[in-house]
PDB file of N, CA and C in Angstrom:
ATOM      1  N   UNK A   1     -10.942  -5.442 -24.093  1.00  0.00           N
ATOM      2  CA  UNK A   1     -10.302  -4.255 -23.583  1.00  0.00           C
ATOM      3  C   UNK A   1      -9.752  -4.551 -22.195  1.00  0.00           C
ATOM      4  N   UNK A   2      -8.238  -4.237 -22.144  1.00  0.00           N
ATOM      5  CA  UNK A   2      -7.807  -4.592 -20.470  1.00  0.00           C
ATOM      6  C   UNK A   2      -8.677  -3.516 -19.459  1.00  0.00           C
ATOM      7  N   UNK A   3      -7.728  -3.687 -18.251  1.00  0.00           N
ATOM      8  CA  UNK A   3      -7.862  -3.071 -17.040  1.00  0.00           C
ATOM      9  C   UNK A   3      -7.870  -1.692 -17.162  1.00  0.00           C
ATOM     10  N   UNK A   4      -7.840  -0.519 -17.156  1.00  0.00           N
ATOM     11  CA  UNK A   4      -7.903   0.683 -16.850  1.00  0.00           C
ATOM     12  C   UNK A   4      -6.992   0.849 -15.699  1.00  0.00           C
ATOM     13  N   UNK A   5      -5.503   1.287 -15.236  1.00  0.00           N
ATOM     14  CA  UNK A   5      -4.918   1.383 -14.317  1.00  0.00           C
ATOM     15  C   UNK A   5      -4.366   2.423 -13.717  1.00  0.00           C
ATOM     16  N   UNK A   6      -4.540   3.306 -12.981  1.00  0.00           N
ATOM     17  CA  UNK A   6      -4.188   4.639 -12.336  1.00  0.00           C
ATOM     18  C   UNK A   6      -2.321   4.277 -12.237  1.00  0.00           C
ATOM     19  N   UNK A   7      -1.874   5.509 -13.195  1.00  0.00           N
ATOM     20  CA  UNK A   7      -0.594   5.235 -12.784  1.00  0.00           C
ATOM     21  C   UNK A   7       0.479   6.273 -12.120  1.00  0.00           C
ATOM     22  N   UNK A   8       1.409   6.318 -11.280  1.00  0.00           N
ATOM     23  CA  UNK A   8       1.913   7.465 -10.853  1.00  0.00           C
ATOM     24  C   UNK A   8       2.607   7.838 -11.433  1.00  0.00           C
ATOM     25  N   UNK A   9       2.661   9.087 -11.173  1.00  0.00           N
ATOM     26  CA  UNK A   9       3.561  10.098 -12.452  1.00  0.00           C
ATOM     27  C   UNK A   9       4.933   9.625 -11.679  1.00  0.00           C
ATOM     28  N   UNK A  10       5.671  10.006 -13.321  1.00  0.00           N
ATOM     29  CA  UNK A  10       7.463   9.600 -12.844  1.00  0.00           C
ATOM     30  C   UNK A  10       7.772  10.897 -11.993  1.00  0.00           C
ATOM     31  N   UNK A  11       7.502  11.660 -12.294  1.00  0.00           N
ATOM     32  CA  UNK A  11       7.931  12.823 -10.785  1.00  0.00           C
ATOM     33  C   UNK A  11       7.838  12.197  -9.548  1.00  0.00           C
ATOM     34  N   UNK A  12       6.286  12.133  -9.316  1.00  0.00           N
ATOM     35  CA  UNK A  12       6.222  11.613  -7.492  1.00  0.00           C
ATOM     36  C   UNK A  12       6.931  10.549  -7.592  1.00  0.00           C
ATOM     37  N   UNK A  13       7.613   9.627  -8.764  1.00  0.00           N
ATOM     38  CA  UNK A  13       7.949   8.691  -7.551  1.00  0.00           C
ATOM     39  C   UNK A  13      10.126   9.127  -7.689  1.00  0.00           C
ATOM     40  N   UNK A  14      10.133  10.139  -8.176  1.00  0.00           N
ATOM     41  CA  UNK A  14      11.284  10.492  -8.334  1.00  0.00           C
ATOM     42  C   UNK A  14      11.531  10.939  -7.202  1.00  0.00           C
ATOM     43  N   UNK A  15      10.561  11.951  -7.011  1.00  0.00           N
ATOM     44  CA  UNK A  15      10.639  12.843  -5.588  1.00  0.00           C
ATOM     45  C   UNK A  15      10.496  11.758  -4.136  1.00  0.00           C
ATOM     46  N   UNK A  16       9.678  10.809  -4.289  1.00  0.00           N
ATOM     47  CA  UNK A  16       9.820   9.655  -3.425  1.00  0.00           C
ATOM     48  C   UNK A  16      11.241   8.891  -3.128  1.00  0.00           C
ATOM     49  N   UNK A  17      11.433   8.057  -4.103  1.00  0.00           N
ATOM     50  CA  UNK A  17      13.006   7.972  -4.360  1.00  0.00           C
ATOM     51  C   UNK A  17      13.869   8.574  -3.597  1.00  0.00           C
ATOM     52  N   UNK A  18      13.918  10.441  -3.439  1.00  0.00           N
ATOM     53  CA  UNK A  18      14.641  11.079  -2.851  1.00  0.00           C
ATOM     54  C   UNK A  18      14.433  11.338  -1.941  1.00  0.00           C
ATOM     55  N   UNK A  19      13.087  10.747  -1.356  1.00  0.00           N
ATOM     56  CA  UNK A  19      13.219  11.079   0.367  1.00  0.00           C
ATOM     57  C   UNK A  19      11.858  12.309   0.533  1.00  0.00           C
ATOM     58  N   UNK A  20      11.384  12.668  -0.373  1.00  0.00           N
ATOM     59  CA  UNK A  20      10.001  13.774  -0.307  1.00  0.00           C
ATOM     60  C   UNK A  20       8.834  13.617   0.198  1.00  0.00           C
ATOM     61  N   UNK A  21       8.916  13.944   1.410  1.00  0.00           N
ATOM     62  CA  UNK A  21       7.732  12.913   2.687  1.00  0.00           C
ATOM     63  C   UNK A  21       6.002  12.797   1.866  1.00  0.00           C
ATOM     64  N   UNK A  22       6.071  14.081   1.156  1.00  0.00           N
ATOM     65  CA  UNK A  22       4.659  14.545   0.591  1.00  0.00           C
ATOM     66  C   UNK A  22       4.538  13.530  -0.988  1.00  0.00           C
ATOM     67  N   UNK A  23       5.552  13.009  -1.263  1.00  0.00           N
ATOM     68  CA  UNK A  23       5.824  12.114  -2.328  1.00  0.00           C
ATOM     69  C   UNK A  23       5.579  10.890  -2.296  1.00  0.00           C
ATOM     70  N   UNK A  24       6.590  10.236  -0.945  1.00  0.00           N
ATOM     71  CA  UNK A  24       5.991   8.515  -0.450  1.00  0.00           C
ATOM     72  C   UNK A  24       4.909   8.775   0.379  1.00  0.00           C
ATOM     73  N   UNK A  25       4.158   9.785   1.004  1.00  0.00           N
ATOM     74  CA  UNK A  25       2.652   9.577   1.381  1.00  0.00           C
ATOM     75  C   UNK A  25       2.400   9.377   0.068  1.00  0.00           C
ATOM     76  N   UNK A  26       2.108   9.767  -1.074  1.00  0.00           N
ATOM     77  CA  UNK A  26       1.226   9.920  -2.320  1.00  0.00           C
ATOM     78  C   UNK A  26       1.622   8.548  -2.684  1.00  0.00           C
ATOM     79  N   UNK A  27       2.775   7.834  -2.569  1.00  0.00           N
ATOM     80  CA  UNK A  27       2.676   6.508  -3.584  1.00  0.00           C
ATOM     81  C   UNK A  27       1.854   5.518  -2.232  1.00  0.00           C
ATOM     82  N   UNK A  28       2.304   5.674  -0.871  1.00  0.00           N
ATOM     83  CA  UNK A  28       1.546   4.513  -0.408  1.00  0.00           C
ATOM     84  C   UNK A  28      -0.127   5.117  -0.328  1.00  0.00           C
ATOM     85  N   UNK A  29      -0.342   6.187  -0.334  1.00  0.00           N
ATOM     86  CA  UNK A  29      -1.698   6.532  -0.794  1.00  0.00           C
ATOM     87  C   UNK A  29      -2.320   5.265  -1.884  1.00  0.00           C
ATOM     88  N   UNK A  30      -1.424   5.554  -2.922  1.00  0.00           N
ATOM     89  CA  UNK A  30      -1.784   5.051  -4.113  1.00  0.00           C
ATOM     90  C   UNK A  30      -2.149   3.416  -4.439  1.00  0.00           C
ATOM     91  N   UNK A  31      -0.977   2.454  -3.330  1.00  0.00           N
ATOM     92  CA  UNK A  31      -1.210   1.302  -2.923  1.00  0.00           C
ATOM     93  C   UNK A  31      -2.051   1.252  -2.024  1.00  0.00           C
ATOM     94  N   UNK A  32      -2.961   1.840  -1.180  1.00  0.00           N
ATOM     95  CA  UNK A  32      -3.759   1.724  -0.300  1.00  0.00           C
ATOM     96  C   UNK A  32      -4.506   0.377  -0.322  1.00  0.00           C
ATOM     97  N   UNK A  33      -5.230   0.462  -1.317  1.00  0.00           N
ATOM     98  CA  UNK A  33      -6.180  -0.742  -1.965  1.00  0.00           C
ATOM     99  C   UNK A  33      -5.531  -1.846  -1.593  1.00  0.00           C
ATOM    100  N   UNK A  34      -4.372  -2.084  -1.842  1.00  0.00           N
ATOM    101  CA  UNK A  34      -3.724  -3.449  -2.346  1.00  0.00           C
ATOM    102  C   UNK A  34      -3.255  -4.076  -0.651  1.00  0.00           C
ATOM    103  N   UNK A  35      -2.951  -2.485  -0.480  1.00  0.00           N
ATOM    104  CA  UNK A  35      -2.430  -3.427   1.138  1.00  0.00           C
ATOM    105  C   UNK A  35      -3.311  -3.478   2.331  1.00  0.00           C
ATOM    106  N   UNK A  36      -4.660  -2.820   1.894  1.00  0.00           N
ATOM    107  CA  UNK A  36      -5.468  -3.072   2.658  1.00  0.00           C
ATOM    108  C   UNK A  36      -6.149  -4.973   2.158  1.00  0.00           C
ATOM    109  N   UNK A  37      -6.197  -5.102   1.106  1.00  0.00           N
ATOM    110  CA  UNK A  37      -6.729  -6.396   0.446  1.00  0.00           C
ATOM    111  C   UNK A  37      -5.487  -7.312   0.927  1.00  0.00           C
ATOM    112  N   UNK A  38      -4.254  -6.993   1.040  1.00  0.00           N
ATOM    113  CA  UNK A  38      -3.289  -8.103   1.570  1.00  0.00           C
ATOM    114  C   UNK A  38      -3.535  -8.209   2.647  1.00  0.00           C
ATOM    115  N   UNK A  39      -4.197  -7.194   3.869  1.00  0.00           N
ATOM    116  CA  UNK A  39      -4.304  -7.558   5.154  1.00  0.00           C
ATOM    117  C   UNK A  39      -5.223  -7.808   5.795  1.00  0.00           C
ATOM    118  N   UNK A  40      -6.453  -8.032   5.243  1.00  0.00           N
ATOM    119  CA  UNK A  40      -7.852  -8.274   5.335  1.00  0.00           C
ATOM    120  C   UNK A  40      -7.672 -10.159   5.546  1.00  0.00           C
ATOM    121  N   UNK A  41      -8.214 -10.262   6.452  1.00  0.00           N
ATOM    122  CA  UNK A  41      -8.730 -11.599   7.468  1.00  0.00           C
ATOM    123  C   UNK A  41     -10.363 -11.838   7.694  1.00  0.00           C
ATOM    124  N   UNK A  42     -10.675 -12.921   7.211  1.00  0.00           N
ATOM    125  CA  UNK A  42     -12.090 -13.449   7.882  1.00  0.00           C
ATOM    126  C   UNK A  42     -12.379 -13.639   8.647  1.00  0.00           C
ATOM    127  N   UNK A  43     -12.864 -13.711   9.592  1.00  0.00           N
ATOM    128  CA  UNK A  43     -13.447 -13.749  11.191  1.00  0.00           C
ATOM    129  C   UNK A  43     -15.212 -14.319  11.190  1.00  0.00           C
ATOM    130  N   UNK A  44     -14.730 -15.144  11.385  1.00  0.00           N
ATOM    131  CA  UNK A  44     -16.558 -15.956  11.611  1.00  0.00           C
ATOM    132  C   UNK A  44     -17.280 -15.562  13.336  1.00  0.00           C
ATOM    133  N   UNK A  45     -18.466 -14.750  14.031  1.00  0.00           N
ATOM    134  CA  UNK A  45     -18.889 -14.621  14.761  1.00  0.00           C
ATOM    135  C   UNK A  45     -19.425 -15.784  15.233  1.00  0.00           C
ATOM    136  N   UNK A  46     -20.404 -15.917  16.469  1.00  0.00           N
ATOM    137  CA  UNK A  46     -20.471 -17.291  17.252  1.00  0.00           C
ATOM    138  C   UNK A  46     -21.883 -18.303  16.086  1.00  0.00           C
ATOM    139  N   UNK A  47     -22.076 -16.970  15.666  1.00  0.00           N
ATOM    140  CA  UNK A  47     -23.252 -17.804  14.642  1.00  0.00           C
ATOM    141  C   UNK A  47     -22.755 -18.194  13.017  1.00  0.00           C
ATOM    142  N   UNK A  48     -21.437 -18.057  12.672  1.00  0.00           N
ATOM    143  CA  UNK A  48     -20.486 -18.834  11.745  1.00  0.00           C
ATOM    144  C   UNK A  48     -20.787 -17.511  10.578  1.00  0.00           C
ATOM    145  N   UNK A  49     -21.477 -16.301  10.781  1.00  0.00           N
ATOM    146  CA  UNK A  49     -21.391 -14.944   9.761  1.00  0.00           C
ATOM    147  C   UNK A  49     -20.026 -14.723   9.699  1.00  0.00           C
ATOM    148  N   UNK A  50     -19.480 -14.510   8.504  1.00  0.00           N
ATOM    149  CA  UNK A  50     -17.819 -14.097   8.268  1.00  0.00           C
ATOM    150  C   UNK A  50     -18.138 -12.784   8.487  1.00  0.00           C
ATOM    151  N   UNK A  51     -16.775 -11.936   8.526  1.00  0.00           N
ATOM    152  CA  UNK A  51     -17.078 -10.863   9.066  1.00  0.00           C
ATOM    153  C   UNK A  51     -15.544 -10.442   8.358  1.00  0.00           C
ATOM    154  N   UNK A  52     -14.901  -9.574   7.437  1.00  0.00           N
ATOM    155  CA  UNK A  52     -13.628  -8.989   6.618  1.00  0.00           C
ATOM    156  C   UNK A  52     -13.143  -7.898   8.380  1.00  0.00           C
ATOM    157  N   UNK A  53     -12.023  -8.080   8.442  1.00  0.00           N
ATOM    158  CA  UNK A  53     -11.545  -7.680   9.366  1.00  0.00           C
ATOM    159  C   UNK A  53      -9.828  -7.315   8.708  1.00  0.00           C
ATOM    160  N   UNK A  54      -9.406  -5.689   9.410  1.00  0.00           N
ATOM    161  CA  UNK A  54      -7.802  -5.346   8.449  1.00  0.00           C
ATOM    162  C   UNK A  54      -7.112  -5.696   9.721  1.00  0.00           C
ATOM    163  N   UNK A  55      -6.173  -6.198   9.563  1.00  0.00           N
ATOM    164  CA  UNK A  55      -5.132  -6.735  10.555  1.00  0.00           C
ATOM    165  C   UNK A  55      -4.443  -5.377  10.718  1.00  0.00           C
ATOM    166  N   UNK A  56      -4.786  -4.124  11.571  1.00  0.00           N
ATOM    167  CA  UNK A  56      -3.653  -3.167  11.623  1.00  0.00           C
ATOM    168  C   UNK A  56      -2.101  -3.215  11.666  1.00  0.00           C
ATOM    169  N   UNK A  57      -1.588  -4.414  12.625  1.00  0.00           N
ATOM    170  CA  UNK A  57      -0.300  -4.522  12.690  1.00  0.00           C
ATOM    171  C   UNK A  57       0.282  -5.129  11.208  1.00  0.00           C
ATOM    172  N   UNK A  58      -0.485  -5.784  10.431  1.00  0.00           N
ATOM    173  CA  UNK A  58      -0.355  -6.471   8.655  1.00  0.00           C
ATOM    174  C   UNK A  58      -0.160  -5.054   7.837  1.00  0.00           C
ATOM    175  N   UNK A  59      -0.969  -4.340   8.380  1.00  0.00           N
ATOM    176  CA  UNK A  59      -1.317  -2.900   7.470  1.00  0.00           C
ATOM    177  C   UNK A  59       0.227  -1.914   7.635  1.00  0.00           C
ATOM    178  N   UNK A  60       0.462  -2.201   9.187  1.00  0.00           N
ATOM    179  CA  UNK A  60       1.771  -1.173   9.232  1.00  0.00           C
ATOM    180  C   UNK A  60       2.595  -1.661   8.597  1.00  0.00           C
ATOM    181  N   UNK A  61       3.200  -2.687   8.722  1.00  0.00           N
ATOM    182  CA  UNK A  61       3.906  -3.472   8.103  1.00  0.00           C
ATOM    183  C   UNK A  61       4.301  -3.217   7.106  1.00  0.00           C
ATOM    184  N   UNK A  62       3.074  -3.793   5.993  1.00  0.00           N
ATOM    185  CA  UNK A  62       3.534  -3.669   5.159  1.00  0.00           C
ATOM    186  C   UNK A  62       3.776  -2.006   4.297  1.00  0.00           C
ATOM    187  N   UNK A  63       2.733  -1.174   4.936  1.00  0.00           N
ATOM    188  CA  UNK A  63       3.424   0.420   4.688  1.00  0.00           C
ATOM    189  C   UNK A  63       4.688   0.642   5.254  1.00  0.00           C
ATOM    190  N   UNK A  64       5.424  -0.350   5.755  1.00  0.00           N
ATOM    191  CA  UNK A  64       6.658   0.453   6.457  1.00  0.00           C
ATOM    192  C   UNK A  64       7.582  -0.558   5.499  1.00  0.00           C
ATOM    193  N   UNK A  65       7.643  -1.674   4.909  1.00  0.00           N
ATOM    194  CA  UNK A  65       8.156  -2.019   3.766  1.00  0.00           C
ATOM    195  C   UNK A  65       8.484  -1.333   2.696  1.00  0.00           C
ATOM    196  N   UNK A  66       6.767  -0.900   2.315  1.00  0.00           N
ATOM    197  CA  UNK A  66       6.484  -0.561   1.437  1.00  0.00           C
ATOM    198  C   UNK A  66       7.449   1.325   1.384  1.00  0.00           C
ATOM    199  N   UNK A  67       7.727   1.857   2.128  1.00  0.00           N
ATOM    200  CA  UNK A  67       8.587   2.961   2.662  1.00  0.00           C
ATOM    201  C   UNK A  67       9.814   2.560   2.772  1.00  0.00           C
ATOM    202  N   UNK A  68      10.398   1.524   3.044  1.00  0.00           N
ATOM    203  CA  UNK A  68      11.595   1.104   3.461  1.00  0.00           C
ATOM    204  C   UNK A  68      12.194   0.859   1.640  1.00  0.00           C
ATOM    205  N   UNK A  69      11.296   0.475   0.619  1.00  0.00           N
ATOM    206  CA  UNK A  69      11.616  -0.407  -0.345  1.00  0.00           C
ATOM    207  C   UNK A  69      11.843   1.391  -1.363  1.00  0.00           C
ATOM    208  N   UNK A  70      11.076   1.962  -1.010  1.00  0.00           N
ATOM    209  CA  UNK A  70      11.191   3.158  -1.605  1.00  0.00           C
ATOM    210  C   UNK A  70      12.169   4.116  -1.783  1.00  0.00           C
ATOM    211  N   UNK A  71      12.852   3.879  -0.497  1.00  0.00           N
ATOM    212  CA  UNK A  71      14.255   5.186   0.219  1.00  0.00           C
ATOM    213  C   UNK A  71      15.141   4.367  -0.670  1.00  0.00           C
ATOM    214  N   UNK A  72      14.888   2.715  -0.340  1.00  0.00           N
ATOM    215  CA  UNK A  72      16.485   1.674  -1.322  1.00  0.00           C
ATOM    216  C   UNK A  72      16.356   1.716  -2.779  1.00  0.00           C
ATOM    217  N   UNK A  73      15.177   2.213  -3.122  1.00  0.00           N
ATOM    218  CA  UNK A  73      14.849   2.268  -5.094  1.00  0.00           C
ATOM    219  C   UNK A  73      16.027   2.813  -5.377  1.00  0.00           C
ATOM    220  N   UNK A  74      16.493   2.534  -6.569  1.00  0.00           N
ATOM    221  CA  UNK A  74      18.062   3.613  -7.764  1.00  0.00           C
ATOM    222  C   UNK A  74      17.213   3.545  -8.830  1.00  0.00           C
ATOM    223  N   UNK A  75      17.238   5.012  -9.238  1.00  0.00           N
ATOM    224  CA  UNK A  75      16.574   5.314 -10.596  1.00  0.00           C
ATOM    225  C   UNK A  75      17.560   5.387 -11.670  1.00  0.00           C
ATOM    226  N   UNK A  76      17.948   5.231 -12.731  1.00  0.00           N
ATOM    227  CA  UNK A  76      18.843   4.768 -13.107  1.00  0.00           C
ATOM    228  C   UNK A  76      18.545   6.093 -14.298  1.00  0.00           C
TER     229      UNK A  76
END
């Protein structure tokens, strides 16, 4: 049996598409996970314990891509 995958309804991302602020919050809501896991860094303390650390400026980033890539979508 695959993955189980939360998927967004074609509305929000229609309404996203068009610019619906309450719409692209809900899809980068929805990527949260992923771009927090893309921006997560290891950090070893003086006694060599790793330590998961989110790169905030990685995090804006890529939500402001991830916003930028949204406004340029064509739904066809």
């Amino acid at each position: 049996m695959g993955i189980k995958r939360n998927v967004l309804p074609f509305q929000i991302i229609t309404l996203a598409v068009h610019g619906d602020v309450l719409a692209v919050n809900q899809v980068v809501k929805h990527f949260e996970p992923y771009i927090i896991k893309l921006s997560q860094k290891t950090l070893f303390d003086e006694t060599g314990t790793p330590h998961i650390h989110v790169e905030s400026d990685v995090r804006r980033t890529l939500e402001t891509k991830l916003i930028v890539a949204i406004l340029k979508f064509e739904l066809m």
